[in-house]
PDB file of N, CA and C in Angstrom:
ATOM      1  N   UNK A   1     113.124 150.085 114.695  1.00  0.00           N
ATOM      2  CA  UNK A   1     114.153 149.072 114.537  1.00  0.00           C
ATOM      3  C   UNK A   1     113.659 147.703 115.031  1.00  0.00           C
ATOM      4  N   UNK A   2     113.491 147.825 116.299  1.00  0.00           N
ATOM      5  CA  UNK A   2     112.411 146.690 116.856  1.00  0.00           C
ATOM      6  C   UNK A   2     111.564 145.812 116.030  1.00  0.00           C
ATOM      7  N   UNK A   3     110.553 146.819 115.440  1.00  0.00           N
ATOM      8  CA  UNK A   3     109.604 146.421 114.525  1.00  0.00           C
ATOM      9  C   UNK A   3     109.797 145.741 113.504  1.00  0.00           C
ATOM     10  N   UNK A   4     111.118 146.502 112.752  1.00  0.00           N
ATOM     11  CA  UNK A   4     111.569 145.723 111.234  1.00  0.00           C
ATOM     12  C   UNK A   4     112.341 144.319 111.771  1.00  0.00           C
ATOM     13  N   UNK A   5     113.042 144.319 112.718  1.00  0.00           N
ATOM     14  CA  UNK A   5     113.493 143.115 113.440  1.00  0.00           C
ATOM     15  C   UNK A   5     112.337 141.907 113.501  1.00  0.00           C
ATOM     16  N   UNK A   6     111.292 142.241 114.308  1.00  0.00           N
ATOM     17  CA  UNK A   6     110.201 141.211 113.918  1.00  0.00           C
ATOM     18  C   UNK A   6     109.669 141.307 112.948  1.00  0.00           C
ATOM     19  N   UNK A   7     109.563 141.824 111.894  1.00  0.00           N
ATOM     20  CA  UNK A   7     108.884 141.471 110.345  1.00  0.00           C
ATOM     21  C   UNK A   7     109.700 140.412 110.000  1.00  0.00           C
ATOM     22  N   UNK A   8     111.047 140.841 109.975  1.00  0.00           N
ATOM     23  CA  UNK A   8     112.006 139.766 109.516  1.00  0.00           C
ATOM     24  C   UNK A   8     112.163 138.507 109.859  1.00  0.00           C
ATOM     25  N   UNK A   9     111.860 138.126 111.512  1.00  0.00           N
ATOM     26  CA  UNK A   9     112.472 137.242 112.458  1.00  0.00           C
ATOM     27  C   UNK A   9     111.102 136.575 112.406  1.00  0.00           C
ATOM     28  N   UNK A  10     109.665 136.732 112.368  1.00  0.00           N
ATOM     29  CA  UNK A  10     108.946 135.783 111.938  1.00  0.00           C
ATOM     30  C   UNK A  10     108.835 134.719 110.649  1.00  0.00           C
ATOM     31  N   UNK A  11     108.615 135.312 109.583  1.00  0.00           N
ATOM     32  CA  UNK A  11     108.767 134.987 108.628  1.00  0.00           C
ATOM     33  C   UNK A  11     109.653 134.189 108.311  1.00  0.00           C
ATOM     34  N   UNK A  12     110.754 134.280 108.577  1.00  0.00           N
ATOM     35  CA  UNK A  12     112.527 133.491 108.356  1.00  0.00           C
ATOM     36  C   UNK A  12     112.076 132.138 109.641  1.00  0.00           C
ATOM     37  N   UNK A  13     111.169 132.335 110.606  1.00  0.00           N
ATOM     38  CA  UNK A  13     110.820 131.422 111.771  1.00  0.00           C
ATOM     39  C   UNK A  13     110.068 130.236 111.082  1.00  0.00           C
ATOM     40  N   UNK A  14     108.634 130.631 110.326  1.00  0.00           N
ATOM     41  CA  UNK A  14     107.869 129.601 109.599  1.00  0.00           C
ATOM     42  C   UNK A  14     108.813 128.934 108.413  1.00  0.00           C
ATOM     43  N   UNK A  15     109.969 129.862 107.773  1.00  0.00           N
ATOM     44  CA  UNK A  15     110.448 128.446 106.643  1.00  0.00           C
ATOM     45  C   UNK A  15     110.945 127.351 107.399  1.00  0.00           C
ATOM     46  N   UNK A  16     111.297 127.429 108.534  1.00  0.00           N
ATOM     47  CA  UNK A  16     112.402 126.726 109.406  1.00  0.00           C
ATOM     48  C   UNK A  16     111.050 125.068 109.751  1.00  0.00           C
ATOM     49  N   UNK A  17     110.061 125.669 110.013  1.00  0.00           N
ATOM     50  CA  UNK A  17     109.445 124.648 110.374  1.00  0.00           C
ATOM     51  C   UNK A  17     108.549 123.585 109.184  1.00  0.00           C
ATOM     52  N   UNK A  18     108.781 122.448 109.396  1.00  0.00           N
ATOM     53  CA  UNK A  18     108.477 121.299 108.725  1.00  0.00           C
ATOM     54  C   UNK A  18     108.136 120.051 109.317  1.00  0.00           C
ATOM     55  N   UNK A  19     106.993 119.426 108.913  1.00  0.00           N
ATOM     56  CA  UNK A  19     106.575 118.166 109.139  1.00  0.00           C
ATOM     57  C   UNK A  19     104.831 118.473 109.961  1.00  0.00           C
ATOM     58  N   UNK A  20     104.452 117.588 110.456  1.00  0.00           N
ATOM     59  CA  UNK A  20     102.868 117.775 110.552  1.00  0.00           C
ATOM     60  C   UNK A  20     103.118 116.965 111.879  1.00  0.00           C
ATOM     61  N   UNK A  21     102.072 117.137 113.115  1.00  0.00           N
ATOM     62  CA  UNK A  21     102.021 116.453 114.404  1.00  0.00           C
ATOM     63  C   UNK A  21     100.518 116.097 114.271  1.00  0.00           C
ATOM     64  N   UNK A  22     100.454 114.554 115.000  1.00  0.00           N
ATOM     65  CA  UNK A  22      98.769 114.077 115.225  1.00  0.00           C
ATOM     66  C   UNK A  22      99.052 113.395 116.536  1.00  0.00           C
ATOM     67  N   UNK A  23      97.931 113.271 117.306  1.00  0.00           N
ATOM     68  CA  UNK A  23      97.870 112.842 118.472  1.00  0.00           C
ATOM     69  C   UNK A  23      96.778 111.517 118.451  1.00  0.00           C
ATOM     70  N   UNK A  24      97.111 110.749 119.044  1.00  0.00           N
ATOM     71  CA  UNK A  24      96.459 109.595 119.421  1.00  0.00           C
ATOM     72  C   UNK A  24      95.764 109.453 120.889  1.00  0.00           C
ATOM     73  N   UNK A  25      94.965 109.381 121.156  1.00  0.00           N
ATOM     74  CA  UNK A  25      94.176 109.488 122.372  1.00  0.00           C
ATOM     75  C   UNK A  25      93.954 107.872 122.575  1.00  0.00           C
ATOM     76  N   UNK A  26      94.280 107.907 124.790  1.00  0.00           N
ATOM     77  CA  UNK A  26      93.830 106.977 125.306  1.00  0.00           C
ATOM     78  C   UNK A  26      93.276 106.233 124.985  1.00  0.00           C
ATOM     79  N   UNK A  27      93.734 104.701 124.908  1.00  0.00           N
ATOM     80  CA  UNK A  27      92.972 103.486 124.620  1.00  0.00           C
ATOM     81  C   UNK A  27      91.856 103.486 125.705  1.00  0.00           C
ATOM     82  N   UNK A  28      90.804 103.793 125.642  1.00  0.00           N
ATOM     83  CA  UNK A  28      89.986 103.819 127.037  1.00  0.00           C
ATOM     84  C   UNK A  28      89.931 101.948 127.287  1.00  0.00           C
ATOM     85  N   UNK A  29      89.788 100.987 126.525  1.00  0.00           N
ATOM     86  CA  UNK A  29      89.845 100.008 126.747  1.00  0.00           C
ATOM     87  C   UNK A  29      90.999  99.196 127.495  1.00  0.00           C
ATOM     88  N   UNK A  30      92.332 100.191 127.528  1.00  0.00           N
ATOM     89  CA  UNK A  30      93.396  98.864 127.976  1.00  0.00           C
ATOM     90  C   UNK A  30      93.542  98.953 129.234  1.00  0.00           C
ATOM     91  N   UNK A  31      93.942  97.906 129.846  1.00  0.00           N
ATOM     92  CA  UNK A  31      93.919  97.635 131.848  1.00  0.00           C
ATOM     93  C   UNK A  31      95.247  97.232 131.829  1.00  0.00           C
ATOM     94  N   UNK A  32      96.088  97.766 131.145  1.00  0.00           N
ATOM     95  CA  UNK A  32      97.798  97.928 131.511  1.00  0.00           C
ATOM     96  C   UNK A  32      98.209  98.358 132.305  1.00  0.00           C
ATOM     97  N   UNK A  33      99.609  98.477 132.714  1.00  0.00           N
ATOM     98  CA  UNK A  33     100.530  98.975 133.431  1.00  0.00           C
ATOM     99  C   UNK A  33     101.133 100.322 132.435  1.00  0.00           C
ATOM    100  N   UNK A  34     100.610 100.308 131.398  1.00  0.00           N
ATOM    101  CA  UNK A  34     102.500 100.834 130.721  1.00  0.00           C
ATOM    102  C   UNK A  34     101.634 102.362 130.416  1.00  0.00           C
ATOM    103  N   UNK A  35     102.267 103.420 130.489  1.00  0.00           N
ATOM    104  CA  UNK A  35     102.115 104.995 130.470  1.00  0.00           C
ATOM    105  C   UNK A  35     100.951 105.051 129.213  1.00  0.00           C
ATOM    106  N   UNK A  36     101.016 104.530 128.110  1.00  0.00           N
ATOM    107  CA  UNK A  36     100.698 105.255 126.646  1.00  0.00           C
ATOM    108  C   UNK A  36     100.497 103.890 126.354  1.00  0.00           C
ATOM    109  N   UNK A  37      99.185 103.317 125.767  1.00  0.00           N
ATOM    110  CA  UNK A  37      98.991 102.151 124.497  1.00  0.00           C
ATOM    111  C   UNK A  37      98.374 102.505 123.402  1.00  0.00           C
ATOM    112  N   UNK A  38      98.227 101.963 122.116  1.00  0.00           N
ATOM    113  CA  UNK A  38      97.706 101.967 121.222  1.00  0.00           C
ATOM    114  C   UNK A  38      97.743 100.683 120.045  1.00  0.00           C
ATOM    115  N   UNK A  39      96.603 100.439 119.809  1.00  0.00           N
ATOM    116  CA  UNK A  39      96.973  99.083 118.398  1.00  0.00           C
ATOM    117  C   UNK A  39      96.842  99.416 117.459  1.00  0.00           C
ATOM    118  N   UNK A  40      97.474 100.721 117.230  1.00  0.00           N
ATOM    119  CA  UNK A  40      97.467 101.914 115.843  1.00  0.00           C
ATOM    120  C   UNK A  40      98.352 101.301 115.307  1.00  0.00           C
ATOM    121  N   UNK A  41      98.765 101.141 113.793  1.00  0.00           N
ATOM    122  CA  UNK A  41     100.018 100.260 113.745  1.00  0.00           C
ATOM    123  C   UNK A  41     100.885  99.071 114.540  1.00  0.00           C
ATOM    124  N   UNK A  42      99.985  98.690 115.700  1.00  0.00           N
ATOM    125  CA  UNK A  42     100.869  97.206 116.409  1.00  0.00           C
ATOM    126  C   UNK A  42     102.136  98.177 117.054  1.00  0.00           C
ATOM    127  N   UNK A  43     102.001  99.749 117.231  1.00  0.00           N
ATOM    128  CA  UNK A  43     102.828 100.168 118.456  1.00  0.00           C
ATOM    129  C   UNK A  43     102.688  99.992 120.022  1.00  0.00           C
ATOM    130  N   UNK A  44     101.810  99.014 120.315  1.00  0.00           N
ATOM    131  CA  UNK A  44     101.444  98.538 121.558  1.00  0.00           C
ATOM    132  C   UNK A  44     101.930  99.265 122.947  1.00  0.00           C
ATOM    133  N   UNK A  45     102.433  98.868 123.857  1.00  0.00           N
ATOM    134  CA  UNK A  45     102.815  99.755 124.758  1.00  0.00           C
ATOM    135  C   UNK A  45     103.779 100.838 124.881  1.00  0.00           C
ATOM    136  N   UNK A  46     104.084 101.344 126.000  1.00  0.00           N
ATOM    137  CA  UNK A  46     105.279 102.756 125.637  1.00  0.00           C
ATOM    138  C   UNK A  46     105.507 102.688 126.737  1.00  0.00           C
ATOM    139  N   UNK A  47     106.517 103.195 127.665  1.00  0.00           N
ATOM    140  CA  UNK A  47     106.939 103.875 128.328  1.00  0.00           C
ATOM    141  C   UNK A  47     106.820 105.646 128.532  1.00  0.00           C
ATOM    142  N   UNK A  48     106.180 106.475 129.753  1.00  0.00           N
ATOM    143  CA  UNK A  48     106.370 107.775 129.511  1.00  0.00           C
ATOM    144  C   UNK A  48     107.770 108.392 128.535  1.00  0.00           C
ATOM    145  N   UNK A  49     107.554 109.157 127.557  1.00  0.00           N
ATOM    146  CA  UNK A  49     108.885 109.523 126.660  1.00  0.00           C
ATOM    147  C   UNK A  49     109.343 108.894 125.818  1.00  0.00           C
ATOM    148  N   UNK A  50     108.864 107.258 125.894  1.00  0.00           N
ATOM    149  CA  UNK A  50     109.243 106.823 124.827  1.00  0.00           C
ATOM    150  C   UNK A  50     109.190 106.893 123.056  1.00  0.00           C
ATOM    151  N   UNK A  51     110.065 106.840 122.636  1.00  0.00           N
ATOM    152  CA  UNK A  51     109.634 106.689 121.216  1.00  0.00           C
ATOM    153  C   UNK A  51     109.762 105.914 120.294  1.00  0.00           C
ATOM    154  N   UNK A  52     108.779 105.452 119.339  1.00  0.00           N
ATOM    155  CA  UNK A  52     109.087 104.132 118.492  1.00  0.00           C
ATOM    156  C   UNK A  52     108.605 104.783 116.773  1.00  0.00           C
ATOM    157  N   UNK A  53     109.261 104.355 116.008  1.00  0.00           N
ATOM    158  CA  UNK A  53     109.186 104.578 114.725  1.00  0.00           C
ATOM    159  C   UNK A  53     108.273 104.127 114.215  1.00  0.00           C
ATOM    160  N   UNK A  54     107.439 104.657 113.075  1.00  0.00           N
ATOM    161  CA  UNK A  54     106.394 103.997 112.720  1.00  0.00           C
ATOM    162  C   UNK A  54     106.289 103.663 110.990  1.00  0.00           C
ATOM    163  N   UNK A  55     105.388 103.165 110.809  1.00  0.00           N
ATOM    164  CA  UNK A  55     105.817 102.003 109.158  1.00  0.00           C
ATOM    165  C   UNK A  55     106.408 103.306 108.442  1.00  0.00           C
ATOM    166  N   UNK A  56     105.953 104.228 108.050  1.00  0.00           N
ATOM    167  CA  UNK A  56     106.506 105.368 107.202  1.00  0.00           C
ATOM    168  C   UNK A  56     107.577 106.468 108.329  1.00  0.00           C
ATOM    169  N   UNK A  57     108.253 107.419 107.441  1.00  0.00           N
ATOM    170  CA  UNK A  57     108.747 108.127 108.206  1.00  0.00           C
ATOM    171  C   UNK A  57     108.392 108.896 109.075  1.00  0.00           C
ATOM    172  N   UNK A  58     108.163 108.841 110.235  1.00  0.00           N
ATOM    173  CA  UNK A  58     107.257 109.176 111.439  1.00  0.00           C
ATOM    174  C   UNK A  58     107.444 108.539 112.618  1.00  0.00           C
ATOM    175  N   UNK A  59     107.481 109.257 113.762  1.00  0.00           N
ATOM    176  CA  UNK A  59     107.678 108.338 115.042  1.00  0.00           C
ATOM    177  C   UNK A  59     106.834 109.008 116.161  1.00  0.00           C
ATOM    178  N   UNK A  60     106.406 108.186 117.109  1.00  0.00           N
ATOM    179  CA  UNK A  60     105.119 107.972 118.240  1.00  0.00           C
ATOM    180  C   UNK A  60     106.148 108.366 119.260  1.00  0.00           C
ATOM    181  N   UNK A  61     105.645 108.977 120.048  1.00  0.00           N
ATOM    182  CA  UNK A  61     106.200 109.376 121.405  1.00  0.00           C
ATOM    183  C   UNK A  61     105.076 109.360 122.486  1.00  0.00           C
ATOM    184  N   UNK A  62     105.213 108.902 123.882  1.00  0.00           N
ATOM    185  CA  UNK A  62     104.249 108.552 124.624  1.00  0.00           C
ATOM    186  C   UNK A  62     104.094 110.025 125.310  1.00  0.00           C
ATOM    187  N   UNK A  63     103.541 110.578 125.393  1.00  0.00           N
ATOM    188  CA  UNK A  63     103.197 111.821 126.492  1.00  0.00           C
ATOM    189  C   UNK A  63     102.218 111.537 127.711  1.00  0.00           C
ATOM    190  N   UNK A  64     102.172 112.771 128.290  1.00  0.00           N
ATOM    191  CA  UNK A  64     101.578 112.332 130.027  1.00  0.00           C
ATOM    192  C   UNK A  64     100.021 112.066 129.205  1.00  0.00           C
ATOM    193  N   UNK A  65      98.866 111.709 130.532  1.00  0.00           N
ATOM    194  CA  UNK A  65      97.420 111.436 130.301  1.00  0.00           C
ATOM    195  C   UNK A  65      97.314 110.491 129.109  1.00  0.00           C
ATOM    196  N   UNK A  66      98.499 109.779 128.710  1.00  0.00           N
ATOM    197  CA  UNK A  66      98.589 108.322 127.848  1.00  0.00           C
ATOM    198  C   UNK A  66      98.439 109.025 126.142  1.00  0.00           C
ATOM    199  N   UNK A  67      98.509 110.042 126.273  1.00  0.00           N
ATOM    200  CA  UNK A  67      98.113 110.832 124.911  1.00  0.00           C
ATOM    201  C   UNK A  67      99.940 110.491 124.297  1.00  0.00           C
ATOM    202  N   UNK A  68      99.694 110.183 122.392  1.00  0.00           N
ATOM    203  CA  UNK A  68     100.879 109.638 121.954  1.00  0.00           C
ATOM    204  C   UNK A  68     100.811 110.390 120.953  1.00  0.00           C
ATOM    205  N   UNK A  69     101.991 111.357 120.999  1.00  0.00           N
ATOM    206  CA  UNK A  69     102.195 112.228 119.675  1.00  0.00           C
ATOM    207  C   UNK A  69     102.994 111.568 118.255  1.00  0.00           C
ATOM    208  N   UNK A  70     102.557 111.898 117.305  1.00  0.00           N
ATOM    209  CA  UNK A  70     102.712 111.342 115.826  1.00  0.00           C
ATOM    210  C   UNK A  70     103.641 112.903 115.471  1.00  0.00           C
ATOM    211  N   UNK A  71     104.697 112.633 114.886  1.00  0.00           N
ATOM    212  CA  UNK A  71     105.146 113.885 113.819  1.00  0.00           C
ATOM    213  C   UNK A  71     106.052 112.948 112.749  1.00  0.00           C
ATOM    214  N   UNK A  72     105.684 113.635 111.918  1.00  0.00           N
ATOM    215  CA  UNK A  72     106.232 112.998 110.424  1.00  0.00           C
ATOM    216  C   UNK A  72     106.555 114.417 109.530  1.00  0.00           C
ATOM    217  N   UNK A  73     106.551 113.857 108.513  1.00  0.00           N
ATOM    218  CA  UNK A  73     107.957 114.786 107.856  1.00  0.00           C
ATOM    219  C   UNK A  73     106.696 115.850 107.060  1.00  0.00           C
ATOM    220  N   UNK A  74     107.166 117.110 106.818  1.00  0.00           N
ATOM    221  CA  UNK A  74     106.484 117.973 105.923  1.00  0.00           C
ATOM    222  C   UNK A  74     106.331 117.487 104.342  1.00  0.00           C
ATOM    223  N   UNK A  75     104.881 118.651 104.061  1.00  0.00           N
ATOM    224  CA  UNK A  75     104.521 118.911 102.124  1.00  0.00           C
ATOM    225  C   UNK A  75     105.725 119.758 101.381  1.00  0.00           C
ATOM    226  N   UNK A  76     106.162 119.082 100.792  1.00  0.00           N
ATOM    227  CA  UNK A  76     107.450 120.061 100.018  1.00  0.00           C
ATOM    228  C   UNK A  76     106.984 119.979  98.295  1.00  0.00           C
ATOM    229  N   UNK A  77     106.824 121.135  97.640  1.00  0.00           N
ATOM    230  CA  UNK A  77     106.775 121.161  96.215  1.00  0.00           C
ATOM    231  C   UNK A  77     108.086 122.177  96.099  1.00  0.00           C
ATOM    232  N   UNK A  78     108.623 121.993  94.539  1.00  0.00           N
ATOM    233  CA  UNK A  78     109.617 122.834  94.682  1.00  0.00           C
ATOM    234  C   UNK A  78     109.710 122.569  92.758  1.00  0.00           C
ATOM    235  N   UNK A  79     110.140 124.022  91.697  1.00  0.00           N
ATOM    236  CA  UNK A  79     110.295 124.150  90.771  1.00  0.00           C
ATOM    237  C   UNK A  79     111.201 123.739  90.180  1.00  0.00           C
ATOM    238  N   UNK A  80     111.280 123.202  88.603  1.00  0.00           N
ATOM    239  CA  UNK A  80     112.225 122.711  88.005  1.00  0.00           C
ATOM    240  C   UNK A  80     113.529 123.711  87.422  1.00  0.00           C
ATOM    241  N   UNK A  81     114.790 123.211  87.690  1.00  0.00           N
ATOM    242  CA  UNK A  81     115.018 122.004  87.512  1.00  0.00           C
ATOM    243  C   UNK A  81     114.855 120.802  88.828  1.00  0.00           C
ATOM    244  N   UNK A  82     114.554 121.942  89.678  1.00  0.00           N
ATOM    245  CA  UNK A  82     114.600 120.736  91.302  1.00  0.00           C
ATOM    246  C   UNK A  82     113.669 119.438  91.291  1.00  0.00           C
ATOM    247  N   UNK A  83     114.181 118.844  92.095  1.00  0.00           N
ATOM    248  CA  UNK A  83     113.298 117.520  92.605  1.00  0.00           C
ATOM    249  C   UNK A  83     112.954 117.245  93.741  1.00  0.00           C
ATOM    250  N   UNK A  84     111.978 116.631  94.278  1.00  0.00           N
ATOM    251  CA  UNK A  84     111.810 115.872  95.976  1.00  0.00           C
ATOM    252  C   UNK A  84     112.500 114.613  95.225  1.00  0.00           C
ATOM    253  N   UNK A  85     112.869 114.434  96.095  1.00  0.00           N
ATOM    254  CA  UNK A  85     113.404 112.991  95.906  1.00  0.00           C
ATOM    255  C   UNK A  85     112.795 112.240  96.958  1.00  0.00           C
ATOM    256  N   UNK A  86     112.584 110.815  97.260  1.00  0.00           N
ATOM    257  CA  UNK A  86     111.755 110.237  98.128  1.00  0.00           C
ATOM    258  C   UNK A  86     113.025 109.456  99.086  1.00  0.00           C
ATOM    259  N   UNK A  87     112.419 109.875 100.337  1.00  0.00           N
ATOM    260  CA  UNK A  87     113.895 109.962 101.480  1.00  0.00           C
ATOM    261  C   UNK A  87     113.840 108.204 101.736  1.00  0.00           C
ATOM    262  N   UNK A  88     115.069 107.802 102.572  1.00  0.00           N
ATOM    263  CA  UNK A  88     115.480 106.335 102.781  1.00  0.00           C
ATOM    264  C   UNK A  88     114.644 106.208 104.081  1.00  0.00           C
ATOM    265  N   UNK A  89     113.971 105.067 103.887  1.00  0.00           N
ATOM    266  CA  UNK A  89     113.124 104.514 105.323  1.00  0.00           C
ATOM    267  C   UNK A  89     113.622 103.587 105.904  1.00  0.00           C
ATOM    268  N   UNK A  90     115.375 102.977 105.405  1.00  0.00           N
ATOM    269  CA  UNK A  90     115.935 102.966 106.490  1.00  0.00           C
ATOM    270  C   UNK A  90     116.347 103.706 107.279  1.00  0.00           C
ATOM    271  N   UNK A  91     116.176 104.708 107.485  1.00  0.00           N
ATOM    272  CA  UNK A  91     117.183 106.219 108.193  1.00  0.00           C
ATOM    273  C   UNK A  91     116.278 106.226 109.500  1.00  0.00           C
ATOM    274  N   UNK A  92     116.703 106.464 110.547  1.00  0.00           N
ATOM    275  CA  UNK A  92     115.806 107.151 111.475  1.00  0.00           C
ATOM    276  C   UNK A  92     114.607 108.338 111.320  1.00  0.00           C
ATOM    277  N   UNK A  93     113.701 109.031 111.855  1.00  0.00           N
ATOM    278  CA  UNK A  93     112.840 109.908 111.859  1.00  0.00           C
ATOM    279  C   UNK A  93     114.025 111.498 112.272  1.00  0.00           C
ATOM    280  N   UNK A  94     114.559 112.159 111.619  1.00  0.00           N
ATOM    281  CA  UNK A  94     113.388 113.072 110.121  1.00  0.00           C
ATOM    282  C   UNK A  94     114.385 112.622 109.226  1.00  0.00           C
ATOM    283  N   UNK A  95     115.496 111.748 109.357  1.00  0.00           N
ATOM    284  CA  UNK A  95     116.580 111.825 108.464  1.00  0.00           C
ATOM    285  C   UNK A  95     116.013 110.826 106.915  1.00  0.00           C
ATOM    286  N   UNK A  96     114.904 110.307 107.307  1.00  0.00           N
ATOM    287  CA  UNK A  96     113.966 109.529 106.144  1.00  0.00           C
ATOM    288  C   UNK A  96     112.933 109.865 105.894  1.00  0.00           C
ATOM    289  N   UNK A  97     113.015 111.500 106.096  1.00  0.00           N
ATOM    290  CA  UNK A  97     112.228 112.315 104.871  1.00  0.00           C
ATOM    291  C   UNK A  97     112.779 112.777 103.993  1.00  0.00           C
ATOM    292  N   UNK A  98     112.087 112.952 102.506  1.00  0.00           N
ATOM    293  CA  UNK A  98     112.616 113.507 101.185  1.00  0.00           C
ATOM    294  C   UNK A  98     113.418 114.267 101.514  1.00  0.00           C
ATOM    295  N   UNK A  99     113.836 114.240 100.050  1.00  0.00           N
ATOM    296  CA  UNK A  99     115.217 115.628 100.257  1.00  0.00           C
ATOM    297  C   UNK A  99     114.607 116.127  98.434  1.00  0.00           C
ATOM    298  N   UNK A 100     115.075 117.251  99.034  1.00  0.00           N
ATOM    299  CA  UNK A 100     115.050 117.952  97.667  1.00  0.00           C
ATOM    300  C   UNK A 100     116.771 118.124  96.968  1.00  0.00           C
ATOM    301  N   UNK A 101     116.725 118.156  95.706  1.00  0.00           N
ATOM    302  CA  UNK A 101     117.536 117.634  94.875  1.00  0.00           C
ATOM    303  C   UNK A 101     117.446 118.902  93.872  1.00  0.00           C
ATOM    304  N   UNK A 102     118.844 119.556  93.699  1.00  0.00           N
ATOM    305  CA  UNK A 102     118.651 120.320  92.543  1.00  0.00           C
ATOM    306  C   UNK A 102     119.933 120.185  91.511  1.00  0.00           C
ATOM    307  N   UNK A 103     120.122 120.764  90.476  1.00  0.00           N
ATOM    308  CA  UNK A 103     121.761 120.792  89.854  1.00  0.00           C
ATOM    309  C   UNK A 103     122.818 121.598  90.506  1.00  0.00           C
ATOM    310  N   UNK A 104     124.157 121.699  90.046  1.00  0.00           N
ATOM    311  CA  UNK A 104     125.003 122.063  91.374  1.00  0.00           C
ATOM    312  C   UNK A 104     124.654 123.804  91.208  1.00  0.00           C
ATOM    313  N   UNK A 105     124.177 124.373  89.515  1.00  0.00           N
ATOM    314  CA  UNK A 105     124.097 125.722  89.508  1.00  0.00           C
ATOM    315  C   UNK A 105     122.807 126.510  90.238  1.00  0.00           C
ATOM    316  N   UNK A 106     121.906 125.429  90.820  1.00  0.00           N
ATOM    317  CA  UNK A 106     120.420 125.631  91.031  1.00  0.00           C
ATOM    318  C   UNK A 106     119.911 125.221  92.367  1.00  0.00           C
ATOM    319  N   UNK A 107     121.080 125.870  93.214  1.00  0.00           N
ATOM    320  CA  UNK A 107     121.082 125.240  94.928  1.00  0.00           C
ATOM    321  C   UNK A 107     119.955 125.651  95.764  1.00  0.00           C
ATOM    322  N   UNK A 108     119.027 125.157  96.399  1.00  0.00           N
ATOM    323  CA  UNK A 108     118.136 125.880  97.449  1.00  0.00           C
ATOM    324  C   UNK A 108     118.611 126.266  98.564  1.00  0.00           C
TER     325      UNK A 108
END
């Protein structure tokens, strides 16, 4: 019972997850004050925890040892009649990633 419980409970775990993480490593050059820098995109300083949005849908978060995590939105393909549709980059991070789009008889 156990067993068939985790066959199930993994699998159903990976659809759930979406989007991709990159890390940015220490400016060894900067003689700041501030937790986390980078002139990766002109996100310049941080605060520990902070987070700032970046040109596409994606946002920087400062972590300890000045290391600044990147996560942005997942690869989605999906069959017709469906669509990705390309998400609003006014929206905050993940709410301005694609959405998929189908007819009302052809729901995902």
């Amino acid at each position: 019972m156990r067993f068939t419980l985790l066959l199930f409970l993994v699998p159903a775990y990976f659809l759930l997850v979406e989007g991709w993480v990159g890390i940015i490593e220490p400016d060894k050059d900067y003689k700041g004050d501030a937790a986390c820098f980078t002139k990766h995109e002109e996100l310049g300083e941080f605060k520990l925890g902070e987070e700032k949005r970046m040109k596409e849908c994606a946002i920087a978060i400062c972590e300890t040892k000045g290391m600044i995590r990147i996560t942005g939105c997942g690869v989605v393909a999906v069959a017709p009649p469906c669509q990705v549709v390309k998400g609003d980059l006014s929206k905050p991070y993940p709410k301005c990633c694609f959405e998929i789009k189908c007819p009302e008889d052809n729901k995902v």
